[in-house]
Protein backbone atom coordinates (compact mmCIF):
# COMPACT_ATOMS: atom_id res chain seq x y z
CA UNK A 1 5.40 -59.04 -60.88
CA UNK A 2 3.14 -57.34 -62.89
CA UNK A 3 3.34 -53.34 -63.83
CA UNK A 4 0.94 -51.81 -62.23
CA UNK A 5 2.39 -53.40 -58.68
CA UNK A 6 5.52 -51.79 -59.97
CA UNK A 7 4.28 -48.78 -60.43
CA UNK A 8 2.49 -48.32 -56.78
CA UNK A 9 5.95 -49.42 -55.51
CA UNK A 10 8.10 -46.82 -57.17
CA UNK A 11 5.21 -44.04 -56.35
CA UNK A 12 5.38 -44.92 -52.63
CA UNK A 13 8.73 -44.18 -52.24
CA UNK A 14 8.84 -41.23 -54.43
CA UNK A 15 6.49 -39.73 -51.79
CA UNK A 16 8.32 -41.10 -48.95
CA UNK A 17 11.81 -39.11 -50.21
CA UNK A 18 9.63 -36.21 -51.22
CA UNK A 19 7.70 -35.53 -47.89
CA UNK A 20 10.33 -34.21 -45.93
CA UNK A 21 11.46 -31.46 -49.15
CA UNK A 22 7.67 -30.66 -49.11
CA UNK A 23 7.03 -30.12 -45.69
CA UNK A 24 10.30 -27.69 -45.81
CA UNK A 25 8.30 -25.50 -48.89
CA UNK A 26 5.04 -25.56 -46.65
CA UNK A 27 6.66 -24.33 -43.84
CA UNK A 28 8.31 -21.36 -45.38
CA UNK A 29 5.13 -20.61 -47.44
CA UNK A 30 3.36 -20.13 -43.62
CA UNK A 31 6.26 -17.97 -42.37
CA UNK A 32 5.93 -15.67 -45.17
CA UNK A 33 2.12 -15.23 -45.42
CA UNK A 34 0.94 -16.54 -42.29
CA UNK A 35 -1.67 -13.94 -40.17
CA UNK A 36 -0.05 -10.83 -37.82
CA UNK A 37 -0.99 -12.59 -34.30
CA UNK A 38 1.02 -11.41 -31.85
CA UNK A 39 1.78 -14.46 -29.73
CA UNK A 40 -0.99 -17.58 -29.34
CA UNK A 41 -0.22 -20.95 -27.00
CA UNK A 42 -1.22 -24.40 -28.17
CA UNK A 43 -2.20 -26.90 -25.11
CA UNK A 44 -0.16 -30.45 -25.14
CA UNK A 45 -3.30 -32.30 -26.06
CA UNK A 46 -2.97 -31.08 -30.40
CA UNK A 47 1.01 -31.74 -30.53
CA UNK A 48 0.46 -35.07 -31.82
CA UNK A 49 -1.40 -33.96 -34.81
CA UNK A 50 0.33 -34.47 -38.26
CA UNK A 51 1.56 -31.33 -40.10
CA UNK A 52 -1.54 -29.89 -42.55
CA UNK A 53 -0.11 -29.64 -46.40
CA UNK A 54 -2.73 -27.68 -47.38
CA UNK A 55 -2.18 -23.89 -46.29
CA UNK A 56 -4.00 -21.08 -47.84
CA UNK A 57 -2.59 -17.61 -47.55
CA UNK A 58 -6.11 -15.75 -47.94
CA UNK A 59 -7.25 -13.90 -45.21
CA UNK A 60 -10.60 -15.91 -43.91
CA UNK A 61 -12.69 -15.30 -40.51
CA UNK A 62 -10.99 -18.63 -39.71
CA UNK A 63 -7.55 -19.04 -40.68
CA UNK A 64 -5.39 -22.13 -40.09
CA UNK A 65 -1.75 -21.36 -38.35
CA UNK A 66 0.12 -24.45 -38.93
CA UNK A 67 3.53 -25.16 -36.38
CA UNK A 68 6.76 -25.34 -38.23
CA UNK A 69 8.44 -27.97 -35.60
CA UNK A 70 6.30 -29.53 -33.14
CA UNK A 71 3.69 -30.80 -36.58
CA UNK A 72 0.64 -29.12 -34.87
CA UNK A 73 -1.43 -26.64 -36.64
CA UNK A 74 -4.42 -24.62 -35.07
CA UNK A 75 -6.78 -22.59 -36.42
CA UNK A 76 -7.45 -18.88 -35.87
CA UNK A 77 -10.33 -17.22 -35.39
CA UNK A 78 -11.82 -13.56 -34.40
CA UNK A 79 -13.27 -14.81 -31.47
CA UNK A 80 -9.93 -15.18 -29.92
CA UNK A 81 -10.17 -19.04 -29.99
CA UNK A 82 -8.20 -21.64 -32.29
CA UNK A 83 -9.27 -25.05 -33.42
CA UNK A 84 -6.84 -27.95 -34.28
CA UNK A 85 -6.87 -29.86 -36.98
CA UNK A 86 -9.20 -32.58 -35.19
CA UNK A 87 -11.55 -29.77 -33.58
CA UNK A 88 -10.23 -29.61 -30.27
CA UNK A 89 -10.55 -25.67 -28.76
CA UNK A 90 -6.88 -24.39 -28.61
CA UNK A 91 -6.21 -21.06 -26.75
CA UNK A 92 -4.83 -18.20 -28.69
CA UNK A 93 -3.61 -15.32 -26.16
CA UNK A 94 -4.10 -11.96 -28.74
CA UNK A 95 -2.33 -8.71 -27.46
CA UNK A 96 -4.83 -6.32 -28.99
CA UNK A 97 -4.57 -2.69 -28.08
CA UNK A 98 -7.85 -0.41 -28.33
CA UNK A 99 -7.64 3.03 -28.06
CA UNK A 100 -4.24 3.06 -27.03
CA UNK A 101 -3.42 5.69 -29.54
CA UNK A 102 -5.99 7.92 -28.35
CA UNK A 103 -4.29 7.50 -24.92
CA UNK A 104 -0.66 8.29 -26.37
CA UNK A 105 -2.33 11.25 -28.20
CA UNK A 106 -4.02 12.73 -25.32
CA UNK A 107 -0.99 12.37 -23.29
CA UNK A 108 1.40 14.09 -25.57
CA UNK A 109 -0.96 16.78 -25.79
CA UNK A 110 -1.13 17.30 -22.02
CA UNK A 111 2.53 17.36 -22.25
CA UNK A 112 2.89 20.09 -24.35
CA UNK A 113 0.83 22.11 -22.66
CA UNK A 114 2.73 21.86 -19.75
CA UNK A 115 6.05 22.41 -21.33
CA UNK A 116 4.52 25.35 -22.72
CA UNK A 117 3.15 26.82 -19.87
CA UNK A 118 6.43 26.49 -18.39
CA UNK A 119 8.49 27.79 -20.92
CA UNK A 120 6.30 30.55 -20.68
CA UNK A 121 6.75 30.96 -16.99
CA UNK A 122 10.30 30.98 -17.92
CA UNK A 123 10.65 33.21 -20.05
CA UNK A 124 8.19 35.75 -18.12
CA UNK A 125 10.37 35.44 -14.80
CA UNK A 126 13.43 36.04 -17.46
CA UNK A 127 12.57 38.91 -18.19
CA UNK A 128 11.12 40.24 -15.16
CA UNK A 129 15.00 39.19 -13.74
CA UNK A 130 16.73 41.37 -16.88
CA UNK A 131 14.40 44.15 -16.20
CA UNK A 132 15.10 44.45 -12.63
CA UNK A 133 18.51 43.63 -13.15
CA UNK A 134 18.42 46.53 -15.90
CA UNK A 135 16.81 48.89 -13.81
CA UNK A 136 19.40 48.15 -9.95
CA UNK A 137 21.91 48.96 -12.76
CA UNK A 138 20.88 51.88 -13.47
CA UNK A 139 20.45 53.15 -10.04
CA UNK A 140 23.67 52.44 -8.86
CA UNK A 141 25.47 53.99 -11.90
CA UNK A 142 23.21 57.37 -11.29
CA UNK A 143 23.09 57.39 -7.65
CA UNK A 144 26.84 56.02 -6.88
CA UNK A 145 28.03 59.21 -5.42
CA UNK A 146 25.28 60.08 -3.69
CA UNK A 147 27.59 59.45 -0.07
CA UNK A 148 30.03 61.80 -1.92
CA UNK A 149 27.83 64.23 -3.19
CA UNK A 150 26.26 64.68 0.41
CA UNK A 151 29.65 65.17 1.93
CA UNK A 152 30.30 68.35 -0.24
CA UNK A 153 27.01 69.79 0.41
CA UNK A 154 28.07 71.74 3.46
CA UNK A 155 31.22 72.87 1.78
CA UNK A 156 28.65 74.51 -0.96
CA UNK A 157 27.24 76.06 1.91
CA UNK A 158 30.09 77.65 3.61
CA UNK A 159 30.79 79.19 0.20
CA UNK A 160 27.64 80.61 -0.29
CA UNK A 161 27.60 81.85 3.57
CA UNK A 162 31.33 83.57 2.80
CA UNK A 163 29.77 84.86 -0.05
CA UNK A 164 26.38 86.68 1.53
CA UNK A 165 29.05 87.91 4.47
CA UNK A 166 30.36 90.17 1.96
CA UNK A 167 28.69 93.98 1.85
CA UNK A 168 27.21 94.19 -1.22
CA UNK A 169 28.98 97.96 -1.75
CA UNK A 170 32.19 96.11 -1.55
CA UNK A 171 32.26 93.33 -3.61
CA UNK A 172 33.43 95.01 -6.47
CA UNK A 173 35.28 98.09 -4.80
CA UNK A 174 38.73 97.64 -6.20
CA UNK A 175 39.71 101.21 -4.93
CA UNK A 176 38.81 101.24 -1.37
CA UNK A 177 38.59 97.79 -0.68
CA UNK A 178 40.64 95.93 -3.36
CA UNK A 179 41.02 92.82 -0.34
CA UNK A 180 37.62 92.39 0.04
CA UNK A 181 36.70 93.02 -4.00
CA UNK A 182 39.37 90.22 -4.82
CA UNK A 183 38.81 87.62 -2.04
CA UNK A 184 34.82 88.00 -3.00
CA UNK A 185 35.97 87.41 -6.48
CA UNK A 186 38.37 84.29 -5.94
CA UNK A 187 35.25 82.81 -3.40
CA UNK A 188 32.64 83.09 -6.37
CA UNK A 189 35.08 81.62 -8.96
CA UNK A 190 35.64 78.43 -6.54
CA UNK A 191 31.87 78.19 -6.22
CA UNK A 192 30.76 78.68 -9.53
CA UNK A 193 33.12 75.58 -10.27
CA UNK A 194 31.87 73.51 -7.58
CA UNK A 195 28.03 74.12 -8.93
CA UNK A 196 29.19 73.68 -12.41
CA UNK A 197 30.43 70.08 -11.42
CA UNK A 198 27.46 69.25 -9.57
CA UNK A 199 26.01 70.03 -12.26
CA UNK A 200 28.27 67.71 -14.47
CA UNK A 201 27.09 64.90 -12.15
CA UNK A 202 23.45 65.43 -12.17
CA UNK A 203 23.64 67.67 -8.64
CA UNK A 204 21.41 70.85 -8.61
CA UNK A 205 20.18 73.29 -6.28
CA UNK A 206 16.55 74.37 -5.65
CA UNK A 207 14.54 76.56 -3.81
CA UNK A 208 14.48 80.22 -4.09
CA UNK A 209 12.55 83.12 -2.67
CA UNK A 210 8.83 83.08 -4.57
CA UNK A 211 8.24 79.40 -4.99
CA UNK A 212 5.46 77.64 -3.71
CA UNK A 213 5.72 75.62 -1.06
CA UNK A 214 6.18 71.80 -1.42
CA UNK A 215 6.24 69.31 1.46
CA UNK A 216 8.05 66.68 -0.97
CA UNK A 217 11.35 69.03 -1.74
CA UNK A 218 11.23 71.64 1.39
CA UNK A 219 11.51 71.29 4.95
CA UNK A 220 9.28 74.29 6.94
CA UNK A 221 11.34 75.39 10.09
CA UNK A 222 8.62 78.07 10.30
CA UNK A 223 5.79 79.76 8.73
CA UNK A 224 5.33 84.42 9.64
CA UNK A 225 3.02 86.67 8.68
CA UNK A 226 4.85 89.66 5.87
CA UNK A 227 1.72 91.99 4.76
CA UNK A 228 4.93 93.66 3.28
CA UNK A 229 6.18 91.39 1.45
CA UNK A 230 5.25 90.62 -2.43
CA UNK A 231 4.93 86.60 -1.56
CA UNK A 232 1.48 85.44 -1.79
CA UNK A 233 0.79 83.14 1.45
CA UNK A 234 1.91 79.56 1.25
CA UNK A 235 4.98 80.65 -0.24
CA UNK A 236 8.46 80.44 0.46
CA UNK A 237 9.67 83.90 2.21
CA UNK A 238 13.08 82.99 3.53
CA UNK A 239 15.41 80.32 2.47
CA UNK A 240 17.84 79.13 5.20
CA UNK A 241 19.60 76.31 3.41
CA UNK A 242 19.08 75.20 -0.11
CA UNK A 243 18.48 72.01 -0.77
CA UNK A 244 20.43 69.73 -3.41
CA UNK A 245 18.56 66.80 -5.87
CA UNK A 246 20.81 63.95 -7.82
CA UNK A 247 19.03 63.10 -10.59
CA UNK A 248 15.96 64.04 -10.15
CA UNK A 249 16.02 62.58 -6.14
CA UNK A 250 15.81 64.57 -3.64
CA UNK A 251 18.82 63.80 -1.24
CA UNK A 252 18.73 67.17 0.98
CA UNK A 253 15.51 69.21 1.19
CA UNK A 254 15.55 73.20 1.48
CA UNK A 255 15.03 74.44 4.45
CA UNK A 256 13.02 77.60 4.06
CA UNK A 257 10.01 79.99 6.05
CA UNK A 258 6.71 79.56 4.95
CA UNK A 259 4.75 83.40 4.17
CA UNK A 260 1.34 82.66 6.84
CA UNK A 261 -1.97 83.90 5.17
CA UNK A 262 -2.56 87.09 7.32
């Protein structure tokens, strides 16, 4: 046998036992540079092509995407169609996404803005609660004894009436009339205490000879003519009962005559 028959016999099956080892090293050369499709189908017709050795890993308008297993290999191409090795059209399904991000973005605005508007709305009815909450607080701490304050109101009275039914020449006649000097004297001491805690509590009296009427704090039982008297018209002339205010609220108005314009 002569050496160069040798020589093609020891070279074939070199590349028999090599194939397999170099098919392995083309395979994992495609999985590590091959082209970010995301998913492409090959049809049954190109699965009986051989595997293609020679892979390229530059990007190209038409780039080859050989098949580790089945030995097919298609080609890719920005039309969205691939091409087998003997030029049959494969079908490449590409999941491309345009102007999804514009979408996301838009939406994620709108989102915000709603959030915002409603933590807004939140915190607006918030505080509208704490302020009304603040303010029925308040109320009920200053006007709390109004019920009790109104049920002493005709014992201030009777005082006072006990008090006018005294002659004024004997209130403080200790020699003639030391009963009548000294039960005048206890009377004023226990109403001068009540006033002073009505005071304490925010309770005080109001109208007095000389002030001008008010519809809003006095009650007219009835309006005379005085050309006497040293009340301008529209004035109070007589007061029959005082009237009482807790803080600043009128809970009794004074009941008083009204001088008439002559």
């Amino acid at each position: 046998m002569s050496i160069r028959s040798q020589g093609l016999r020891i070279a074939r099956s070199l590349t028999k036992d090599l194939q397999p080892a170099s098919q392995r090293i083309v395979t994992a050369a495609y999985r590590q540079h091959r082209p970010r499709v995301a998913n492409y189908s090959v049809s049954p017709s190109t699965w009986s092509s051989g595997f293609r050795r020679d892979f390229s890993t530059k990007q190209s308008p038409e780039t080859e995407i050989p098949a580790a297993d089945d030995g097919a290999s298609i080609k890719y191409s920005p039309e969205g169609e691939g091409v087998d090795e003997g030029g049959a059209d494969v079908d490449v399904d590409v999941d491309v996404d345009i102007g999804g991000e514009d979408d996301k973005i838009a939406q994620l605005e709108s989102q915000i803005k709603d959030l915002k508007d409603s933590l807004l709305r939140s915190l607006a009815e918030q505080e509208n609660t704490r302020r009304i909450a603040a303010r029925d607080v308040a109320n009920a701490k200053s006007f709390a004894i109004t019920s009790f304050a109104k049920s002493l109101l005709d014992t201030s009275d009777n005082l006072s009436r006990a008090l006018d039914a005294v002659p004024p020449d004997m209130r403080y006649d200790r020699v003639d009339h030391p009963i009548l000097a000294n039960l005048y004297e206890g009377i004023s001491m226990t109403d001068d205490g009540l006033n002073k805690a009505f005071e304490k509590n925010g309770l005080m009296k109001f109208g007095s000879r000389g002030e001008k009427f008010d519809p809003n704090l006095h009650d007219a039982l009835f309006e005379y003519k005085d050309a006497t008297s040293d009340v301008a018209p529209g004035h109070i002339g007589q007061v029959m009962k005082v009237g009482f205010m807790l803080n600043n609220r009128v809970i009794r108005p004074a009941e008083v005559g009204v001088i008439k314009a002559s």
